[in-house]
Protein backbone atom coordinates (compact mmCIF):
# COMPACT_ATOMS: atom_id res chain seq x y z
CA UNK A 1 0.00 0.00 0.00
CA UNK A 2 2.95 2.47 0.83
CA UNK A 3 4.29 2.20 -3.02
CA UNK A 4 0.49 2.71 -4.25
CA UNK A 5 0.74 6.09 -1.84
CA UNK A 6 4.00 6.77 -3.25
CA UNK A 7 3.00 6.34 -6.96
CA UNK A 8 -0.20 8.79 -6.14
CA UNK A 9 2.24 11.43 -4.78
CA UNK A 10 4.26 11.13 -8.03
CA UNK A 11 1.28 11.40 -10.24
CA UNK A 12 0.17 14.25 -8.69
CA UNK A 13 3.73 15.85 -8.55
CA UNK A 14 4.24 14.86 -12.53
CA UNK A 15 0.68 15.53 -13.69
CA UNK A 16 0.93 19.19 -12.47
CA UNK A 17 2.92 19.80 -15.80
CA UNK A 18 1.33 21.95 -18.00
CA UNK A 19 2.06 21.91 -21.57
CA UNK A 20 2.43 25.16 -22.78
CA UNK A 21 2.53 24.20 -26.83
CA UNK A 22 1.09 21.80 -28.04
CA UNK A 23 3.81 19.13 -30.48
CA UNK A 24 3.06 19.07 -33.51
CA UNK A 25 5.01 17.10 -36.52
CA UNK A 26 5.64 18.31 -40.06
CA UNK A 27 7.50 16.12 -43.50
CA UNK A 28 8.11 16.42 -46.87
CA UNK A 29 8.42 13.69 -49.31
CA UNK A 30 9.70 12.89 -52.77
CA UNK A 31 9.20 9.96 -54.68
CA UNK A 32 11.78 8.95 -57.63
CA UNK A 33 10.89 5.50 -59.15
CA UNK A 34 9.64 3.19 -56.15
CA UNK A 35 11.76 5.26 -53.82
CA UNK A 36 10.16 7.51 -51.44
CA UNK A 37 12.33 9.73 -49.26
CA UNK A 38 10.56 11.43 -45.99
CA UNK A 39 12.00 13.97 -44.11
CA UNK A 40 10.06 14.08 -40.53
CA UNK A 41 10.37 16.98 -38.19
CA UNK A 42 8.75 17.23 -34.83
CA UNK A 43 8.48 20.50 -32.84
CA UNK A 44 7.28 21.36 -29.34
CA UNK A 45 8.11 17.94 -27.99
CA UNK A 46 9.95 19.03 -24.90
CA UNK A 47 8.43 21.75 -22.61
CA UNK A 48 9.87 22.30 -19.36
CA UNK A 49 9.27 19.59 -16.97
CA UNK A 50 10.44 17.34 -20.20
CA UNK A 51 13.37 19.48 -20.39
CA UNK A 52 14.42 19.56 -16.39
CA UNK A 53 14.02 15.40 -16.73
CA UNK A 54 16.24 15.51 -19.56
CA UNK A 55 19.08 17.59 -18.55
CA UNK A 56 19.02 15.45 -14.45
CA UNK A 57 20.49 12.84 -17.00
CA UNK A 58 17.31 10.74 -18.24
CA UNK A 59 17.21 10.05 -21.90
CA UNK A 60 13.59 10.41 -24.02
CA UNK A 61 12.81 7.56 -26.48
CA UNK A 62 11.50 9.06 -29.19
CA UNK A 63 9.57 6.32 -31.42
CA UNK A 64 8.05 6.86 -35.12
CA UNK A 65 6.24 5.23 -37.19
CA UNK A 66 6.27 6.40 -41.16
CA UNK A 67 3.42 4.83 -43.63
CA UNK A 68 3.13 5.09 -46.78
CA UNK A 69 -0.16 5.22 -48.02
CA UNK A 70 -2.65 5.57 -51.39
CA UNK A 71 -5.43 7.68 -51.38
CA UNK A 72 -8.57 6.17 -52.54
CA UNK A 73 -11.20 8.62 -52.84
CA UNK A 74 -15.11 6.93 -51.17
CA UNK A 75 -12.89 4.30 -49.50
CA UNK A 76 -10.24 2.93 -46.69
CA UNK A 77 -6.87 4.44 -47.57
CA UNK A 78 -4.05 1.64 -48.78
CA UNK A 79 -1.11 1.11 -46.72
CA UNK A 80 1.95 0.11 -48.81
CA UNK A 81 4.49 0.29 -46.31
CA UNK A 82 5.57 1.12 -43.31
CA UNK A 83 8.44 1.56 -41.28
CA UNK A 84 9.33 2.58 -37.54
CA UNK A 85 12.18 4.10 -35.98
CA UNK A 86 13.70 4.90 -32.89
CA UNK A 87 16.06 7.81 -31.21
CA UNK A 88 17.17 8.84 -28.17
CA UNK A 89 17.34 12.28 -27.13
CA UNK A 90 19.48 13.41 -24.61
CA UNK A 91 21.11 16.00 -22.98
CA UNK A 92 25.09 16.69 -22.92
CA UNK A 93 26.17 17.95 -20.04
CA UNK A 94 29.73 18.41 -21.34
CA UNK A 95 29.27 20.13 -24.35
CA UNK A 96 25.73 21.90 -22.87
CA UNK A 97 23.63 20.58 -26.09
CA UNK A 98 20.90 18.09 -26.52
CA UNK A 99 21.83 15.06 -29.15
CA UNK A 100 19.66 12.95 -30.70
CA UNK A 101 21.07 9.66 -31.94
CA UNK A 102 24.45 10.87 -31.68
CA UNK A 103 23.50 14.07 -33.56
CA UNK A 104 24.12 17.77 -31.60
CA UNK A 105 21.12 19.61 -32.47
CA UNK A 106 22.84 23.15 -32.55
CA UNK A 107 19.12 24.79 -32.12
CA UNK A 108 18.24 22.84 -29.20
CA UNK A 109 15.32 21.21 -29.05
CA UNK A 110 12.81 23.25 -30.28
CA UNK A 111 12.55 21.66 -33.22
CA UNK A 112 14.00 18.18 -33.93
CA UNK A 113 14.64 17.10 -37.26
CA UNK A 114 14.45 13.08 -37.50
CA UNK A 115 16.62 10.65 -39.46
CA UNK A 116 15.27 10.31 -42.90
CA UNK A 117 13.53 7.40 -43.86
CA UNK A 118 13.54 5.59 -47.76
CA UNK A 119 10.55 3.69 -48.25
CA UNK A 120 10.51 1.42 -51.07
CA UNK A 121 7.93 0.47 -53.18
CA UNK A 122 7.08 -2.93 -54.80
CA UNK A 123 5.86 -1.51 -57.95
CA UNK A 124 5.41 1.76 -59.51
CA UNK A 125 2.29 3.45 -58.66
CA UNK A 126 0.06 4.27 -61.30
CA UNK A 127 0.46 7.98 -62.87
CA UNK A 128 -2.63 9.72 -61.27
CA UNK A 129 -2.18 7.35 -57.75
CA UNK A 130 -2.38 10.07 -54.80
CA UNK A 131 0.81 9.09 -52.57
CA UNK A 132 0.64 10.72 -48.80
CA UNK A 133 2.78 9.92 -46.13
CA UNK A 134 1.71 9.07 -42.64
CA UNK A 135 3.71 10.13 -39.74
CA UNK A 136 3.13 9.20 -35.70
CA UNK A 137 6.12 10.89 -33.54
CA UNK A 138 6.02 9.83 -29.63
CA UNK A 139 8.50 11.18 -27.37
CA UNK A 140 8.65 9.14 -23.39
CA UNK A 141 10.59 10.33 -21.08
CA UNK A 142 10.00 8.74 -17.95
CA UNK A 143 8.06 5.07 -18.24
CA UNK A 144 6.58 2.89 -16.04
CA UNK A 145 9.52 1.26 -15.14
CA UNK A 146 11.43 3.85 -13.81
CA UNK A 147 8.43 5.11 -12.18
CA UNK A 148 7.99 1.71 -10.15
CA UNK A 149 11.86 2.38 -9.20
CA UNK A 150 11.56 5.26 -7.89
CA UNK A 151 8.27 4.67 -6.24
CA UNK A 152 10.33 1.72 -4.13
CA UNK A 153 12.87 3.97 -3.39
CA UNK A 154 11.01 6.48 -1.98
CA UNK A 155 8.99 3.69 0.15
CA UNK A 156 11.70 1.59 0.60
CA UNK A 157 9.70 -1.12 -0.54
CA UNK A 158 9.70 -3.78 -3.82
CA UNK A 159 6.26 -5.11 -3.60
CA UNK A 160 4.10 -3.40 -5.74
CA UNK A 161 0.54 -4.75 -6.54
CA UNK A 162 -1.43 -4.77 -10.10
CA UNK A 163 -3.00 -1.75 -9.20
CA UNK A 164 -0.35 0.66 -8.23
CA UNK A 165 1.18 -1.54 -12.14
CA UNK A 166 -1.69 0.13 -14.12
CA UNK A 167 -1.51 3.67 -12.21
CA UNK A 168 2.15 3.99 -13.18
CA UNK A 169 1.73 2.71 -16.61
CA UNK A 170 -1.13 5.47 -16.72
CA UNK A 171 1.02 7.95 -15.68
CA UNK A 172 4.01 7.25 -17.90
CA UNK A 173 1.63 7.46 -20.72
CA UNK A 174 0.07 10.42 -19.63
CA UNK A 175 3.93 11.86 -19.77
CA UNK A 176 4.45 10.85 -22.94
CA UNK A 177 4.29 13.84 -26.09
CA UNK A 178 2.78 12.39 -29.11
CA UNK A 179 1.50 14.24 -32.82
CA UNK A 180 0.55 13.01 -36.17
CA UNK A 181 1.05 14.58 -39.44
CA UNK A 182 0.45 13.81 -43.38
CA UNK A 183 2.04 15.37 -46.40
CA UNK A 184 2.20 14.47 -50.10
CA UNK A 185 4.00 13.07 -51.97
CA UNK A 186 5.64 14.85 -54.61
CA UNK A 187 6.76 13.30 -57.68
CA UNK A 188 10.42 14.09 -59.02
């Protein structure tokens, strides 16, 4: 029961993070044969409690997923392919700059471009097809795992039951920044 009281306290310490903006993700994408190249960005992903987590030395897992889809006008959209990827942001102290997968963003973190992604196609498309691309961009910082930690640290306790589970799996997803996006695809 103590790590249950412990996880509450957390919530209600974490959840009192407001997000100031909003993230939001942006792409643009170019298709040369059955090659599509897709250049994701996402902005606003870290506001400051993010931020403060970051630079205390934890490191955000920043997951997305690209598809590759066919409009079809009256009907279900066709996925063709998709692909996900994942990065790590985190936070130099040495050199004062946040990196992401190795790369120093030298604007911080404002805005963080992803790695491009080349999706391949089986086939051609046909000449009037209507190619868009599909992005999801999630960014967790802190996730149930080290939440359970640090809820037995603070109680001094390693028992935790399936309730005080779910309310720190609801919490690290509650954490979590996530946006979706769509652009075209423009032919070269």
């Amino acid at each position: 029961m103590r790590v249950a009281g412990a996880a509450v306290a957390l919530t209600l310490a974490l959840s009192s993070v407001a997000h100031a903006q909003e993230p939001s993700a942006t792409c643009t994408a170019t298709r040369t044969g059955t090659r599509v190249l897709v250049r994701p960005q996402a902005h606003a992903f870290i506001d400051a409690e993010l931020d403060r987590l970051l630079r205390l030395g934890l490191a955000g897992k920043l997951e997305l997923t690209v598809t590759l889809l066919r409009r079809r006008p009256a009907w279900f959209d066709a996925r063709l392919v998709q692909q996900q990827l994942t990065e790590v942001l985190s936070y130099d102290e040495a050199t004062r700059r946040y990196v992401l997968s190795g790369r120093p963003l030298s604007d911080g973190p404002t805005s963080l471009p992803l790695g491009r992604t080349a999706l391949q196609l089986e086939q051609l498309p046909e000449v009037d097809a209507l190619l868009e691309v599909e992005l999801d961009v999630r960014l967790q910082v802190v996730t149930a795992a080290s939440l359970g930690r640090m809820a037995a640290w603070l109680t001094q306790s390693e028992t935790r039951s399936a309730v005080s589970e779910n309310l720190l799996r609801t919490v690290a997803e509650d954490l979590q920044r996530r946006a979706r996006a769509r652009c075209r695809v423009q032919a070269r």
